[in-house]
PDB file of N, CA and C in Angstrom:
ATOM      1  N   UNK A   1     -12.542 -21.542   7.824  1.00  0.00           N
ATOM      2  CA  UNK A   1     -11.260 -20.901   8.062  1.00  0.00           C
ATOM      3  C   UNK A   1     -11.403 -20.012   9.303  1.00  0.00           C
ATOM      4  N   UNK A   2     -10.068 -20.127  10.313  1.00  0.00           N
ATOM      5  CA  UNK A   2     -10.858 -18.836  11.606  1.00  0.00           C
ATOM      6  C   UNK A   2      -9.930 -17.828  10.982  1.00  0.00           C
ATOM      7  N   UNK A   3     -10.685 -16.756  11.896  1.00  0.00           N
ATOM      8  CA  UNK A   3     -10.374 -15.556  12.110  1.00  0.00           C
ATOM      9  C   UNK A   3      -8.906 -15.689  11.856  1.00  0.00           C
ATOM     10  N   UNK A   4      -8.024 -16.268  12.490  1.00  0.00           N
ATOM     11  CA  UNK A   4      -6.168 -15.595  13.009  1.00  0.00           C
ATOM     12  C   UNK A   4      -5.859 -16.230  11.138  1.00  0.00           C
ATOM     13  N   UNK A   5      -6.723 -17.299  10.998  1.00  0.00           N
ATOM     14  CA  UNK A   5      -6.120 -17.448   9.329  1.00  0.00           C
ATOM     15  C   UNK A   5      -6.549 -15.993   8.134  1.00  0.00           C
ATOM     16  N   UNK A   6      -7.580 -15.972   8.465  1.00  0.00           N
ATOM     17  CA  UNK A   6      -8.092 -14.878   7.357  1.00  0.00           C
ATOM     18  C   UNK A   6      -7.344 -13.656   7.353  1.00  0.00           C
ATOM     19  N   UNK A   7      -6.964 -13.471   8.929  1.00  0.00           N
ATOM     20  CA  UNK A   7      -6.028 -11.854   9.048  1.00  0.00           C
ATOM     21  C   UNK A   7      -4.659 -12.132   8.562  1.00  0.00           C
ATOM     22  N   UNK A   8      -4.297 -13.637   8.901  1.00  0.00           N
ATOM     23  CA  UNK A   8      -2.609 -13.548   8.407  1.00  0.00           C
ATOM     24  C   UNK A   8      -2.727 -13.150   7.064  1.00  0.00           C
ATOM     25  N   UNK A   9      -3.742 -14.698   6.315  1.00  0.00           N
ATOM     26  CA  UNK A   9      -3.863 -14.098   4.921  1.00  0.00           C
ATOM     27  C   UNK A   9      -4.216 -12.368   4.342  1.00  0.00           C
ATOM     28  N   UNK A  10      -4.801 -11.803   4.921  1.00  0.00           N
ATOM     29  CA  UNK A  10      -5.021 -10.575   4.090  1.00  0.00           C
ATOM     30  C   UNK A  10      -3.528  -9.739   4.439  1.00  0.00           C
ATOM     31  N   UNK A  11      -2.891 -10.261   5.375  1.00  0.00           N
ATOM     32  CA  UNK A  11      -1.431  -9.106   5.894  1.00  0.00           C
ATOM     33  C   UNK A  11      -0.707  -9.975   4.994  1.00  0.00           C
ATOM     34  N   UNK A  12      -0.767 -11.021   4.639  1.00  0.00           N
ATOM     35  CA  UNK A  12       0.179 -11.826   3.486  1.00  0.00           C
ATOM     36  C   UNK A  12       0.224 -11.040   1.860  1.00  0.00           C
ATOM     37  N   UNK A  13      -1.333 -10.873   2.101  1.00  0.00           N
ATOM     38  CA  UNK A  13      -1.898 -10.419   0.855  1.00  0.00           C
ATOM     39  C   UNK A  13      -1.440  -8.733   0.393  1.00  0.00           C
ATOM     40  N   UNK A  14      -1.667  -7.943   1.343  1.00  0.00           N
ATOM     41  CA  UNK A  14      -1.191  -6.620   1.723  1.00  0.00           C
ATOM     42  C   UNK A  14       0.088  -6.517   1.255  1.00  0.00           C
ATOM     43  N   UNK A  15       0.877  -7.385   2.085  1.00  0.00           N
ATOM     44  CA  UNK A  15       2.894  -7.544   1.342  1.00  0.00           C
ATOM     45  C   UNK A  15       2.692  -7.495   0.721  1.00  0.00           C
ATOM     46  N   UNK A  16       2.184  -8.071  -0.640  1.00  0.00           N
ATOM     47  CA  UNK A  16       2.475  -8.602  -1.734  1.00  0.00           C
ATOM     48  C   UNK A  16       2.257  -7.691  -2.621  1.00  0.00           C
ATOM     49  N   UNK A  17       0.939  -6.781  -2.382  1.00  0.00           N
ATOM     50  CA  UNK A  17       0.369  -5.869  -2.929  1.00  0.00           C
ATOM     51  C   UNK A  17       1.276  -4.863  -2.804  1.00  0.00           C
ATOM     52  N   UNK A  18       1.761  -4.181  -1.564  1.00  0.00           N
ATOM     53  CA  UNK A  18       3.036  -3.285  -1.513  1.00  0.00           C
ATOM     54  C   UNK A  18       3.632  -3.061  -1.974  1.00  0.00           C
ATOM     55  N   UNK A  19       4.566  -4.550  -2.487  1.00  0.00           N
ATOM     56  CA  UNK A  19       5.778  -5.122  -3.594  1.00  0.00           C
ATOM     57  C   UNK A  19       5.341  -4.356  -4.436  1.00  0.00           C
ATOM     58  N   UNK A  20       4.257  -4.865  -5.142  1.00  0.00           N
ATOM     59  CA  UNK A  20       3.929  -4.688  -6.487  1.00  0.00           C
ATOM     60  C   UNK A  20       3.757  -2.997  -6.845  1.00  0.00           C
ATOM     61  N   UNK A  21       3.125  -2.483  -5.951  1.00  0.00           N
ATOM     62  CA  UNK A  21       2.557  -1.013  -5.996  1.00  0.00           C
ATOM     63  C   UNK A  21       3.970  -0.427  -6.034  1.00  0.00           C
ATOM     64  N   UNK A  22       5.376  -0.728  -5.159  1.00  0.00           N
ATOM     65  CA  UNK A  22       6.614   0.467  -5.100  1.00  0.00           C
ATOM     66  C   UNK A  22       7.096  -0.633  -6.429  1.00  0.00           C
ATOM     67  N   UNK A  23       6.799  -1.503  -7.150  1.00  0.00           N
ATOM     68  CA  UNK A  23       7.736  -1.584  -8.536  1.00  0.00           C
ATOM     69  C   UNK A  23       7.102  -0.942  -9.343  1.00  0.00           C
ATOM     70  N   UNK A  24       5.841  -0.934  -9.203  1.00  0.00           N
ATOM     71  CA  UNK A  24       5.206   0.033 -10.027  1.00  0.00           C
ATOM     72  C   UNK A  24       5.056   1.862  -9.698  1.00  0.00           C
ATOM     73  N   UNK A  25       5.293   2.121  -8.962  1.00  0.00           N
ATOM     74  CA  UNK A  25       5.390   3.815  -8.706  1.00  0.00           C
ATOM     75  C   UNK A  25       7.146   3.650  -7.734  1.00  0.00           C
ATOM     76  N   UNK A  26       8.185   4.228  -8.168  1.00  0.00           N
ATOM     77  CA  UNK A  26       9.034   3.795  -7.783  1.00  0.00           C
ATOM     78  C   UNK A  26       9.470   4.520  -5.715  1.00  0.00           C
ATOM     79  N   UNK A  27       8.773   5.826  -6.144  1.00  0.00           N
ATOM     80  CA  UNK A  27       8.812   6.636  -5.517  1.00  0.00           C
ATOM     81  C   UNK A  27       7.916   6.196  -3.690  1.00  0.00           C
ATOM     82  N   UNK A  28       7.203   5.244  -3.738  1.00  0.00           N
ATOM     83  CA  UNK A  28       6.349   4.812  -2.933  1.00  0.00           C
ATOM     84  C   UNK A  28       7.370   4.503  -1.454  1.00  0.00           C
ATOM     85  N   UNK A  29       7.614   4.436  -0.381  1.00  0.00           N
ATOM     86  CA  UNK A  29       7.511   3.994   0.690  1.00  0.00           C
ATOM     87  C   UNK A  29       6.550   3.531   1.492  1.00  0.00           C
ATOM     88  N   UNK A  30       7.350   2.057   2.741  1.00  0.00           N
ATOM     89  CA  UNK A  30       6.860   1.774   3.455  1.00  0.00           C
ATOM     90  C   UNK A  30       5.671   2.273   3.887  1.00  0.00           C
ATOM     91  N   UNK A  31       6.519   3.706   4.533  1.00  0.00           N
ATOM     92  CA  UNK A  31       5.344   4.780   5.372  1.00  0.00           C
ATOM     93  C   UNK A  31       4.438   4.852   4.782  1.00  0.00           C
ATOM     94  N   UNK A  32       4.370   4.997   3.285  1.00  0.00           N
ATOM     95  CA  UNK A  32       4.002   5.788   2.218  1.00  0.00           C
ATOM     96  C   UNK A  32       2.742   4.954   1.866  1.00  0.00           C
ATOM     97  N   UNK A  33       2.786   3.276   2.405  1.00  0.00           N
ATOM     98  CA  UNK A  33       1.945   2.358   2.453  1.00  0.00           C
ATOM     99  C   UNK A  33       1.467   1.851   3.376  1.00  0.00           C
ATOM    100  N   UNK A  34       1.953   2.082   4.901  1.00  0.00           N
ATOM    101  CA  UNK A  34       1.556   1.934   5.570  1.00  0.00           C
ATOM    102  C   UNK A  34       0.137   1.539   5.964  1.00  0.00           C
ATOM    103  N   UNK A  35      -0.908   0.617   6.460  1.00  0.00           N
ATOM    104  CA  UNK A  35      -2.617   0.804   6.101  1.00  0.00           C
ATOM    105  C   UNK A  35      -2.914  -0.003   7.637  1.00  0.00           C
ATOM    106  N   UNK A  36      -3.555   0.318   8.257  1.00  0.00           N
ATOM    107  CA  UNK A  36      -4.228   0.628   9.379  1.00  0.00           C
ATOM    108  C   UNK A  36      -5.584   0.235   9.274  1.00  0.00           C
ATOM    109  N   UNK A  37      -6.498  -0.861   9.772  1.00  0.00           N
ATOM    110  CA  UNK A  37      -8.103  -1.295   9.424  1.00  0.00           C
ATOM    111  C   UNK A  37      -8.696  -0.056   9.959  1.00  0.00           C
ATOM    112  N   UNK A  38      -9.615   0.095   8.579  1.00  0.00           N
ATOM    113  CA  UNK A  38     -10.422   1.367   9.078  1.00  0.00           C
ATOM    114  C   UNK A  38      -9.741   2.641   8.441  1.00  0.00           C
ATOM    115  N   UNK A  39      -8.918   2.904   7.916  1.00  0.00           N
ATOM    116  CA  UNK A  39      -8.116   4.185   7.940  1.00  0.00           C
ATOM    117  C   UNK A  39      -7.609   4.316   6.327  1.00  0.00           C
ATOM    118  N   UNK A  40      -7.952   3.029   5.320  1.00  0.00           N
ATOM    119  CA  UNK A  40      -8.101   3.302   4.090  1.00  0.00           C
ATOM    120  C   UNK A  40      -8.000   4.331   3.500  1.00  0.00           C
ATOM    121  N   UNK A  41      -9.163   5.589   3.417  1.00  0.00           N
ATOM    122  CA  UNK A  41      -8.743   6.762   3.053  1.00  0.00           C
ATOM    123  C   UNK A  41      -7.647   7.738   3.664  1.00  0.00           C
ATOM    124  N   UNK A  42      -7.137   7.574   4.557  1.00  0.00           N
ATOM    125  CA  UNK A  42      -6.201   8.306   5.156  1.00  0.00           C
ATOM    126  C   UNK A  42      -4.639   7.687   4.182  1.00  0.00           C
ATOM    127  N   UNK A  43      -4.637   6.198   3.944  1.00  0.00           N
ATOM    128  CA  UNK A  43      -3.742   5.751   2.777  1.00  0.00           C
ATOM    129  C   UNK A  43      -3.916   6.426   1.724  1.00  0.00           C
ATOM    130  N   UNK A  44      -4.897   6.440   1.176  1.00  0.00           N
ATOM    131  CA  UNK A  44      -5.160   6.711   0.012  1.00  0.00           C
ATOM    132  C   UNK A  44      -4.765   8.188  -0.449  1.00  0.00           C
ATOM    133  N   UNK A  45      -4.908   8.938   0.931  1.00  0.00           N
ATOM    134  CA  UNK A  45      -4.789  10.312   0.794  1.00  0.00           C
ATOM    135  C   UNK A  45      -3.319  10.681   0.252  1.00  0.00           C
ATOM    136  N   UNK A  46      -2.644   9.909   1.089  1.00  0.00           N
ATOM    137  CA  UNK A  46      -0.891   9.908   1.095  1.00  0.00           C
ATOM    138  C   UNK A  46      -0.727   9.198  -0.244  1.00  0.00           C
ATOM    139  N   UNK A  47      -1.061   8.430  -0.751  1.00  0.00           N
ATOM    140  CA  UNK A  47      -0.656   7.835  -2.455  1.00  0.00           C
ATOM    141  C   UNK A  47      -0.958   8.468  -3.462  1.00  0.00           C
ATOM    142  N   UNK A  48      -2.530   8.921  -3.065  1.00  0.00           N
ATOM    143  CA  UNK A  48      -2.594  10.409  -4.067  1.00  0.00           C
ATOM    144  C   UNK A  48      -1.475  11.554  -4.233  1.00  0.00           C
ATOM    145  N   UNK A  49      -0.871  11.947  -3.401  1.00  0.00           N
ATOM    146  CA  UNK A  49       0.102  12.962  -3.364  1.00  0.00           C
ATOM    147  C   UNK A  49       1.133  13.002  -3.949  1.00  0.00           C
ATOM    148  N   UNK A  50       1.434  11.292  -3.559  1.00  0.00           N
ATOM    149  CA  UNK A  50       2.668  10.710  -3.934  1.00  0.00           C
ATOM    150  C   UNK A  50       2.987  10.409  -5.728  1.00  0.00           C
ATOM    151  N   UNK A  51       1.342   9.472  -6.230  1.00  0.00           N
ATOM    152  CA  UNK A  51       1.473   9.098  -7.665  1.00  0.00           C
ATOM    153  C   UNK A  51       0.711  10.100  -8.698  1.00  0.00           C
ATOM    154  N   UNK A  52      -0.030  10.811  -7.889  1.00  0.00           N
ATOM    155  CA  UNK A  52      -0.523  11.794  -9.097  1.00  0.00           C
ATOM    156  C   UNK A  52      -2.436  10.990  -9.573  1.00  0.00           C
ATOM    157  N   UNK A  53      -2.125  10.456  -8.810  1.00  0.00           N
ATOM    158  CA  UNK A  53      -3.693   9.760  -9.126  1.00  0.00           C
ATOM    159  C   UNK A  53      -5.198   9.888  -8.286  1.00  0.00           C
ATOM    160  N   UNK A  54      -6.159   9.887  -8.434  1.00  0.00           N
ATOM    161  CA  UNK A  54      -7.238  10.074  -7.585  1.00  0.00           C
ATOM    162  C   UNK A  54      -7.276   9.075  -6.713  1.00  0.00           C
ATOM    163  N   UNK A  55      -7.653   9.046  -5.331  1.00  0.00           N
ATOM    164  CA  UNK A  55      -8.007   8.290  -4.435  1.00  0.00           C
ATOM    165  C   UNK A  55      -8.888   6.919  -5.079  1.00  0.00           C
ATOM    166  N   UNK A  56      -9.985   7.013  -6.312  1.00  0.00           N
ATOM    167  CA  UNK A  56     -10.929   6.243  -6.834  1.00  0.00           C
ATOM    168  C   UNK A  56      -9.704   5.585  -7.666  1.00  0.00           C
ATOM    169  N   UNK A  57      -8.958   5.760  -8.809  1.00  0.00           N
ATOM    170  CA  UNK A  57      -8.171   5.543  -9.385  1.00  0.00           C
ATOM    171  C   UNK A  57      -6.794   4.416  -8.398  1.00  0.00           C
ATOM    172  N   UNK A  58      -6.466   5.169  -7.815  1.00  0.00           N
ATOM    173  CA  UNK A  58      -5.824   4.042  -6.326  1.00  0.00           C
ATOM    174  C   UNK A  58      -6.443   2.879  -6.400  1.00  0.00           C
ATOM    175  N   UNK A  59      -8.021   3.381  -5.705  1.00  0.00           N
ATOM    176  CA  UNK A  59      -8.447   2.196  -5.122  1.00  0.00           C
ATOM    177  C   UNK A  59      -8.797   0.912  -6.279  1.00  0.00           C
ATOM    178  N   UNK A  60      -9.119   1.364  -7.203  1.00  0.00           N
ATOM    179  CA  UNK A  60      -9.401   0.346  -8.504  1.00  0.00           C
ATOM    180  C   UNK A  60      -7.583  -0.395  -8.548  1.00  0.00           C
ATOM    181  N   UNK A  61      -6.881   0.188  -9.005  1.00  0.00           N
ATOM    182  CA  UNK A  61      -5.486  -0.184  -9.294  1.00  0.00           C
ATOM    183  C   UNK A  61      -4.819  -1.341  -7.748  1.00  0.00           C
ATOM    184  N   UNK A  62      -4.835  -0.954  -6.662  1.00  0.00           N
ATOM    185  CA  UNK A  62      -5.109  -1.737  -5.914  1.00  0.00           C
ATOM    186  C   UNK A  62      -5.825  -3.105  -5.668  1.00  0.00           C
ATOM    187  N   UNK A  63      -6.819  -3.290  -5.935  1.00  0.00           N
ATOM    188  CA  UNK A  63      -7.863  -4.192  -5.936  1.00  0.00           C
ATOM    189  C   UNK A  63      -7.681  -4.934  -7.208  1.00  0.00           C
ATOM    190  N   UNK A  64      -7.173  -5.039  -8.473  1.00  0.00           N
ATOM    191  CA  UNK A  64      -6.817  -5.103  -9.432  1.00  0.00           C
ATOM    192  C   UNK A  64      -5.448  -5.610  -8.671  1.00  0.00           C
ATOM    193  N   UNK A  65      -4.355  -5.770  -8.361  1.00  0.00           N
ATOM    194  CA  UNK A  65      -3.034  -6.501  -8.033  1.00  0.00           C
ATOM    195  C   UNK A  65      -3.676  -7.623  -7.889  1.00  0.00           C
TER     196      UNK A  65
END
């Protein structure tokens, strides 16, 4: 598989995950999901705030969609 396939797929993958995360915390925005390679915890920081959950807790629930 090259490269330009693997990135569409994971930005395919990302949407999808988004979806799922603002039906599940209703309160979530775009911005609010916004994710940037490399900059993970800087997301994470902003979802913590937002859902009331630990950054570790995020990241499991995430990875888990």
């Amino acid at each position: 598989m090259s490269k330009v396939n693997v990135k569409t797929r994971a930005t395919i993958n990302w949407k999808e995950q988004t979806e799922k995360l603002k039906m599940k915390f209703s309160t979530l925005t775009d911005k609010d999901l916004y994710f940037e390679q490399g900059k993970m915890g800087e997301m994470l920081s902003r979802l913590q705030s937002k859902v009331g959950k630990t950054k570790h807790e995020l990241y499991e629930l995430i990875t888990k969609l």
